[in-house]
C-alpha atoms as a PDB file:
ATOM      1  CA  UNK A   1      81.740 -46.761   7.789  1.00  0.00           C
ATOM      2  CA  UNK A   2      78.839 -48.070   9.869  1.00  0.00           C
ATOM      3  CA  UNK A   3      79.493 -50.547  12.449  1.00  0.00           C
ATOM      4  CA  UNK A   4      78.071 -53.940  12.054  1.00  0.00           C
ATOM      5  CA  UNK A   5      75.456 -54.908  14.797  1.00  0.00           C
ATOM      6  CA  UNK A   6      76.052 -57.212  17.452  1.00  0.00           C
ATOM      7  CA  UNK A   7      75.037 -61.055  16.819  1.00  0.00           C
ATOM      8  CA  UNK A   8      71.722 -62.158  18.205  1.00  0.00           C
ATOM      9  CA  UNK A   9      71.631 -64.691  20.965  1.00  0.00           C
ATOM     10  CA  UNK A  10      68.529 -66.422  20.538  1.00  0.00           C
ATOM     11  CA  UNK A  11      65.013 -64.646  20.321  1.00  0.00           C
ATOM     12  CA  UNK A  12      65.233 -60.976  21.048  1.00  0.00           C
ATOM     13  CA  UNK A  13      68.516 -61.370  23.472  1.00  0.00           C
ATOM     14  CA  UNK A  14      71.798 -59.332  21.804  1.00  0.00           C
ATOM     15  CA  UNK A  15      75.416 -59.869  22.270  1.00  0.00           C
ATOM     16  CA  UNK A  16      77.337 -56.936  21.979  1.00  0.00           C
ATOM     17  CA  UNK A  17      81.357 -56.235  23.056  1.00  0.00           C
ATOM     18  CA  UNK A  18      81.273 -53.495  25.533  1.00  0.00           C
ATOM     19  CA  UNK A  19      84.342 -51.178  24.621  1.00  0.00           C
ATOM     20  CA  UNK A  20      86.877 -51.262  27.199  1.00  0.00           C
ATOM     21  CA  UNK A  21      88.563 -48.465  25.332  1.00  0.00           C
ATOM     22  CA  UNK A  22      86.710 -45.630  24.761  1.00  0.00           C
ATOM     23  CA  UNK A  23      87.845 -41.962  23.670  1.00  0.00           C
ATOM     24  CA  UNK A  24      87.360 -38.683  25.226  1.00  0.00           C
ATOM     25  CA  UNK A  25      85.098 -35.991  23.536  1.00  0.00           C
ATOM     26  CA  UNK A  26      85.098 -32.717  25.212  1.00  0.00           C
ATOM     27  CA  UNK A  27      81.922 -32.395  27.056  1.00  0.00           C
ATOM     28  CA  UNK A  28      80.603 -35.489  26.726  1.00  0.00           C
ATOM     29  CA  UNK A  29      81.315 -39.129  25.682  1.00  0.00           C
ATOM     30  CA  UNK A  30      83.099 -40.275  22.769  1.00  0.00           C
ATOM     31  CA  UNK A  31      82.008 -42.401  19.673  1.00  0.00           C
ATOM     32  CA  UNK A  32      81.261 -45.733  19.912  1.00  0.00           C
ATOM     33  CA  UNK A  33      81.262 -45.908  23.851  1.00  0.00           C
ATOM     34  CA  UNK A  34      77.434 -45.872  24.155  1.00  0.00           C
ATOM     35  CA  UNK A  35      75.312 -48.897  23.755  1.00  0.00           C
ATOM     36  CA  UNK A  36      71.469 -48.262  22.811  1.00  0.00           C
ATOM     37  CA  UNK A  37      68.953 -51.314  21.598  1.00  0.00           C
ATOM     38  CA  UNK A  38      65.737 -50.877  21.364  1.00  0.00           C
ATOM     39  CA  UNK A  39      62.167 -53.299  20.968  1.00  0.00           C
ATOM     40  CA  UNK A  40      58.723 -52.902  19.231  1.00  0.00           C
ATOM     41  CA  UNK A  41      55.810 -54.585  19.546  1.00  0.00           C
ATOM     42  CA  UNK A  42      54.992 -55.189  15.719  1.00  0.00           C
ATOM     43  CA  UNK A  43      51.819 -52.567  15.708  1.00  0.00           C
ATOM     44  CA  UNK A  44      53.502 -49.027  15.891  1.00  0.00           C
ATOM     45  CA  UNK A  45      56.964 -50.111  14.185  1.00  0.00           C
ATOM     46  CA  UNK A  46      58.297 -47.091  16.466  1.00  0.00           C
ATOM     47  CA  UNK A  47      61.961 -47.961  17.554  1.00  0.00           C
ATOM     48  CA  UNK A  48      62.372 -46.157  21.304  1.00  0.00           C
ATOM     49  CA  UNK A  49      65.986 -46.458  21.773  1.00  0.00           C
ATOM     50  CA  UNK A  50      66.986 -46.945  25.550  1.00  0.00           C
ATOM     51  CA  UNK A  51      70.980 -46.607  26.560  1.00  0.00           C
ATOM     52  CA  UNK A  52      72.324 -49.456  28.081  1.00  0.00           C
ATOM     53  CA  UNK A  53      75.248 -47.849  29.972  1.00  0.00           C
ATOM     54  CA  UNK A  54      75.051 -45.067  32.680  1.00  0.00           C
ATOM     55  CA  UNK A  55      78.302 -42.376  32.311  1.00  0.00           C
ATOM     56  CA  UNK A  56      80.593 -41.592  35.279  1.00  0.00           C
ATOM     57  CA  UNK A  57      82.173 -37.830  34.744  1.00  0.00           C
ATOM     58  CA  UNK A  58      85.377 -37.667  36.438  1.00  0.00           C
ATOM     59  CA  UNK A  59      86.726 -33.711  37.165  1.00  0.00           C
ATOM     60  CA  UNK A  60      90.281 -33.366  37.453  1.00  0.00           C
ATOM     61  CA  UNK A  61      92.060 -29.955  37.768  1.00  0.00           C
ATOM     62  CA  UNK A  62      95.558 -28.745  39.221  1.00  0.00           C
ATOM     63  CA  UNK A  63      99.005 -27.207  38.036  1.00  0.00           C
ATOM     64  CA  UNK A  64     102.618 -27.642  38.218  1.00  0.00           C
ATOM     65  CA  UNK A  65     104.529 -25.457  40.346  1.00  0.00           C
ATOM     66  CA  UNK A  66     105.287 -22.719  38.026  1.00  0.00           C
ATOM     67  CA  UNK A  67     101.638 -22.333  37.162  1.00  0.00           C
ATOM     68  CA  UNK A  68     102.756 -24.972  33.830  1.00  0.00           C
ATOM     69  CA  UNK A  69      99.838 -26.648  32.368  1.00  0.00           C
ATOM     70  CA  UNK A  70      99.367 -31.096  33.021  1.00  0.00           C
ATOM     71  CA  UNK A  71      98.179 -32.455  30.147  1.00  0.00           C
ATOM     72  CA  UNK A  72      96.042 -35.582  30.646  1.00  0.00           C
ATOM     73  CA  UNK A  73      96.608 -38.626  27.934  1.00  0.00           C
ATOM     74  CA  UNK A  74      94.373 -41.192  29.706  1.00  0.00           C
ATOM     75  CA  UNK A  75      91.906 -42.376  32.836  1.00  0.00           C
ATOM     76  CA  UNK A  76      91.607 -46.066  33.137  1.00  0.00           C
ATOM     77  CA  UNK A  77      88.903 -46.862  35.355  1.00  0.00           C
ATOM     78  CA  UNK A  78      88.809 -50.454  37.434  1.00  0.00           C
ATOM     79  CA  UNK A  79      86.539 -51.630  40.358  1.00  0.00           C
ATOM     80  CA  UNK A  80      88.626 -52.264  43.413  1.00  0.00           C
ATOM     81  CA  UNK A  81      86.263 -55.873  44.113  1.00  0.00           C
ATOM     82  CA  UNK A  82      87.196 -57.251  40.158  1.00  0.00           C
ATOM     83  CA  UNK A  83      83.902 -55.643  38.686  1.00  0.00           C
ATOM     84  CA  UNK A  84      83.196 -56.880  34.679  1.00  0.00           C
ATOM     85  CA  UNK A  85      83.034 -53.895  33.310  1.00  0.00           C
ATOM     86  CA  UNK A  86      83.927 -53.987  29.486  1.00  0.00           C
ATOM     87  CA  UNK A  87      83.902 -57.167  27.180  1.00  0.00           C
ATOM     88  CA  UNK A  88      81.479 -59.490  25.975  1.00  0.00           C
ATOM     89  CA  UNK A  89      77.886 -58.962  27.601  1.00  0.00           C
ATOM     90  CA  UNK A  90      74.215 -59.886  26.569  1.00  0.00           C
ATOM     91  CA  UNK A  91      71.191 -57.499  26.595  1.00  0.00           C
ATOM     92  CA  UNK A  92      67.807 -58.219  26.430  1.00  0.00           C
ATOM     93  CA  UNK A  93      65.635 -55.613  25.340  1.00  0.00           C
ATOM     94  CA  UNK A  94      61.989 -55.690  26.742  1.00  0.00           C
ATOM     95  CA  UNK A  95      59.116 -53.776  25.310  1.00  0.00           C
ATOM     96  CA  UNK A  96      58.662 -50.555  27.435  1.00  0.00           C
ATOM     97  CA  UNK A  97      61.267 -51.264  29.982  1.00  0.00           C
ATOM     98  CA  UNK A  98      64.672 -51.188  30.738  1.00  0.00           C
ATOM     99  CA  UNK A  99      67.047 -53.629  29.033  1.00  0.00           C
ATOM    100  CA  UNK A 100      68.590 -56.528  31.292  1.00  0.00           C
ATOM    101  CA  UNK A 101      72.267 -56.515  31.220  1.00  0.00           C
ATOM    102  CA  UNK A 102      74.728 -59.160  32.214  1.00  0.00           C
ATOM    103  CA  UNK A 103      78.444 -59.169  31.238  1.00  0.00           C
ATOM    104  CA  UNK A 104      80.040 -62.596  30.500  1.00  0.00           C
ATOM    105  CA  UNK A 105      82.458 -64.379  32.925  1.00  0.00           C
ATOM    106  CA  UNK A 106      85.154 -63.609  30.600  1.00  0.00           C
ATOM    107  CA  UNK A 107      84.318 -59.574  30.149  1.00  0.00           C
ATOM    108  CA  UNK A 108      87.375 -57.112  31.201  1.00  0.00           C
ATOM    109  CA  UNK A 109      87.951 -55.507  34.559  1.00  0.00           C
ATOM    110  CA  UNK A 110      88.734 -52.068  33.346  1.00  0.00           C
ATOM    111  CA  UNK A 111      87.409 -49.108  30.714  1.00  0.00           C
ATOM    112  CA  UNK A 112      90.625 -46.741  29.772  1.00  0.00           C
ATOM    113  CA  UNK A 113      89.436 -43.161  28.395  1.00  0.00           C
ATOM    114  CA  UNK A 114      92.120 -42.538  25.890  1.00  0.00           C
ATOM    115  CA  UNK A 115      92.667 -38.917  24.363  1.00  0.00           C
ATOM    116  CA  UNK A 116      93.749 -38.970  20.987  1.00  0.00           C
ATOM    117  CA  UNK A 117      95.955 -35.581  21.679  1.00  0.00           C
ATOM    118  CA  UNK A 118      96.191 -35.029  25.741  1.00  0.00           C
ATOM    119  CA  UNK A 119      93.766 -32.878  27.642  1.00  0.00           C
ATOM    120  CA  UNK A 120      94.948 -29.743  29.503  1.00  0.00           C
ATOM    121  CA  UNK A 121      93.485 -29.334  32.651  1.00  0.00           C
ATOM    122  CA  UNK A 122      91.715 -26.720  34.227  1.00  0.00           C
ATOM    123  CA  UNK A 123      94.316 -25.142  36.729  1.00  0.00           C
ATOM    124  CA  UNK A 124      91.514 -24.607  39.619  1.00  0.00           C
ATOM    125  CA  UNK A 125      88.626 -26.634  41.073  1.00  0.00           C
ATOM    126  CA  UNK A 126      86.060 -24.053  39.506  1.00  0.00           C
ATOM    127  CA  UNK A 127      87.893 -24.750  35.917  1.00  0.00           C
ATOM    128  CA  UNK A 128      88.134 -28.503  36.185  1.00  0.00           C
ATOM    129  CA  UNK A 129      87.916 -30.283  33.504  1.00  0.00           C
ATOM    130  CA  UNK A 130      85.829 -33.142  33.117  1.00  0.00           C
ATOM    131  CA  UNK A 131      86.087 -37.155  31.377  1.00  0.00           C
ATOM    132  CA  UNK A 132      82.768 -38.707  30.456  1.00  0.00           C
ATOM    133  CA  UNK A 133      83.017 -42.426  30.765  1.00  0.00           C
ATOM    134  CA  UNK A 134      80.131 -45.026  29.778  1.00  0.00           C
ATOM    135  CA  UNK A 135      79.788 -47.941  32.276  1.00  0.00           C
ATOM    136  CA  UNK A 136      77.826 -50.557  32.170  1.00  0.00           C
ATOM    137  CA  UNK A 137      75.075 -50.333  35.470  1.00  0.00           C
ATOM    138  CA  UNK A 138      77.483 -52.036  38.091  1.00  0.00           C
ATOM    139  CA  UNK A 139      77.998 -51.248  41.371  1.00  0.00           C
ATOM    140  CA  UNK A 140      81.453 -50.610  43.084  1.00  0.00           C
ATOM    141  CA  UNK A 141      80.503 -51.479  47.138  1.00  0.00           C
ATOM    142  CA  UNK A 142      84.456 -51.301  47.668  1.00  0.00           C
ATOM    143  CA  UNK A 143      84.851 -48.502  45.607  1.00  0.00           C
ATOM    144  CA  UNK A 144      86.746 -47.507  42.384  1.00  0.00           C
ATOM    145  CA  UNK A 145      90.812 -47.504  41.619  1.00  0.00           C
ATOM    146  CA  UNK A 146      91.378 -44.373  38.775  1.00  0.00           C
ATOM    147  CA  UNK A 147      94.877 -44.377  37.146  1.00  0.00           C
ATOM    148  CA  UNK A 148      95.294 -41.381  35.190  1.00  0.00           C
ATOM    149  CA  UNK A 149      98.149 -40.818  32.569  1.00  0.00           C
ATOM    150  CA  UNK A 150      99.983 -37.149  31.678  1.00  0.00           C
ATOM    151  CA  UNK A 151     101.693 -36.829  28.152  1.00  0.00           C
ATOM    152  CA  UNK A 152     104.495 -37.910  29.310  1.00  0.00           C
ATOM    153  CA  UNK A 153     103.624 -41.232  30.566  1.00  0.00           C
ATOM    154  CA  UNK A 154     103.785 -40.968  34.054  1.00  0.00           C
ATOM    155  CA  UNK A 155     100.710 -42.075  35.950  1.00  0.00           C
ATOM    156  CA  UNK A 156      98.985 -40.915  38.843  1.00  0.00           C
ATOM    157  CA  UNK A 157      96.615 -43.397  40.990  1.00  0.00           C
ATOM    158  CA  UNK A 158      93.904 -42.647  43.298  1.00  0.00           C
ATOM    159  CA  UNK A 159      91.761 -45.125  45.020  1.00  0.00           C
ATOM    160  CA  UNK A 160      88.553 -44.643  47.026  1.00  0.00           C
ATOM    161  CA  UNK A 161      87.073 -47.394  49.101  1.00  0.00           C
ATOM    162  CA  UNK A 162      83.077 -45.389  48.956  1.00  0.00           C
ATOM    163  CA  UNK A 163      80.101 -47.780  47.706  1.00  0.00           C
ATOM    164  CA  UNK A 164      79.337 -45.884  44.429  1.00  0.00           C
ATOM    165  CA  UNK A 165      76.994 -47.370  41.976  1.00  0.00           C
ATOM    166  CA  UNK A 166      76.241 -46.111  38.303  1.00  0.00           C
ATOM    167  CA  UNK A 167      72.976 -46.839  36.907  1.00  0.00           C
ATOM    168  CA  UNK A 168      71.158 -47.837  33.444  1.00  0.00           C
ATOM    169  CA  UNK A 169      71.395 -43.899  31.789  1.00  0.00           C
ATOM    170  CA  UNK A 170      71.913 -42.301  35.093  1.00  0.00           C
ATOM    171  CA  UNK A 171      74.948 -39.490  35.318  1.00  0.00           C
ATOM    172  CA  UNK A 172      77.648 -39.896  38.081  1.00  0.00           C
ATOM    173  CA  UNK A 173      79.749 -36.735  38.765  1.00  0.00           C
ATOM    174  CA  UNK A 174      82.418 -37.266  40.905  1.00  0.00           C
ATOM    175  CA  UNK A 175      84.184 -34.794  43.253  1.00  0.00           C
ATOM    176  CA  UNK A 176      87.092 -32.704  41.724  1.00  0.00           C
ATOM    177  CA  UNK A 177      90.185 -34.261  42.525  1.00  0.00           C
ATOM    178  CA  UNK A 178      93.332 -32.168  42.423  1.00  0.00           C
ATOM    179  CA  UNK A 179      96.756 -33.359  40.099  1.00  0.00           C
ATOM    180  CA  UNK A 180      99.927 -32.216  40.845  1.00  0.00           C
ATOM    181  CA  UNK A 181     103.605 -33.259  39.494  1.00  0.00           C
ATOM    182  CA  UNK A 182     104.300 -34.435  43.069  1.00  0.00           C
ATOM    183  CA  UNK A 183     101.644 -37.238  42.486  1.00  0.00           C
ATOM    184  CA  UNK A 184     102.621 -38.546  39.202  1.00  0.00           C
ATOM    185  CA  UNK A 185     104.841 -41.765  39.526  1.00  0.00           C
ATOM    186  CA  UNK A 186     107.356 -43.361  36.510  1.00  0.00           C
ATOM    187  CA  UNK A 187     105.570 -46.493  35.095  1.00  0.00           C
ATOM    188  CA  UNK A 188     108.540 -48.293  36.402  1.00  0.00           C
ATOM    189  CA  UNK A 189     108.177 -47.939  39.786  1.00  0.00           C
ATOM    190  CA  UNK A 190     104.246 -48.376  40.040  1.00  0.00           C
ATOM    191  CA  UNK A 191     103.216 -52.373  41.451  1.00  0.00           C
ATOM    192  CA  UNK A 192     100.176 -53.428  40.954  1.00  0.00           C
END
């Protein structure tokens, strides 16, 4: 089934729901995570579809001490200075340029990337394996919290406090990061 477009909100200004759930596809970004809208000018009637969100690829790789697999179930992404990132937004599209985004006051904090059967890891930094996220253009100046999930529900949290910024169809690779069992935490005991 097709997805029904997002209302209009007023003359040529859209208001689509960001997803603040999106699901992992290997090598790239899942269904339904990408925004595109597009504009014409009445004379050509040719649609040139621009992407609203940029994508932030995330490279995780380690192993547990006995050389055992870690199998990934989820990344949930947040801003570490309260950053809209998912939710209600409006886009304008304007003829030959890039759409104008702005997320609503009530839009979500967070994007979780969830994997409908969890994601072995690559066991070395040269075999990581990557998440593609889609985020809509923010920028992080305090930097990003990432709290990732193994199969069996523990989580694993890393912070960084560096200015990143994604833009408007631009691709963000991150730096490999390295999981271990040691790092994973029970649920229970994690305070946020």
């Amino acid at each position: 089934p097709q997805k029904q477009p997002p209302p209009l909100r007023g003359p040529g200004v859209l208001a689509p729901t960001l997803p603040g759930e999106q699901t992992y596809l290997e090598g790239s970004f899942g269904l339904e995570a990408n925004t595109m809208v597009s504009t014409t000018d009445g004379e050509d009637n040719l649609l040139r579809f621009k992407n609203v969100g940029g994508y932030l690829v995330f490279k995780f790789f380690g192993q547990g001490p006995d050389g055992s697999t870690i199998s990934i179930s989820s990344i949930k992404l947040e801003g570490r200075n309260g950053e809209l990132l998912s939710g209600e937004a409006t886009v304008t599209p304007v003829i030959d340029e890039i759409p104008v985004i702005e997320m609503a006051s009530t839009a979500g904090t967070s994007i979780t990337l969830n994997c409908s059967k969890a994601v072995k890891l690559g066991k070395t930094e040269g075999k990581a394996t990557l998440f593609w996220m889609v985020v809509p253009p923010t920028s992080f100046p305090q930097g990003i919290t990432v709290t990732v999930t193994d199969k069996e529900g523990k989580v694993f949290i890393r912070e960084s406090d560096v200015d990143l910024t994604v833009e408007r169809n631009g691709v963000r690779r991150l730096g490999a990061i390295e999981v271990t069992p040691d790092d994973f935490q029970d649920p229970e005991t994690v305070i946020e």
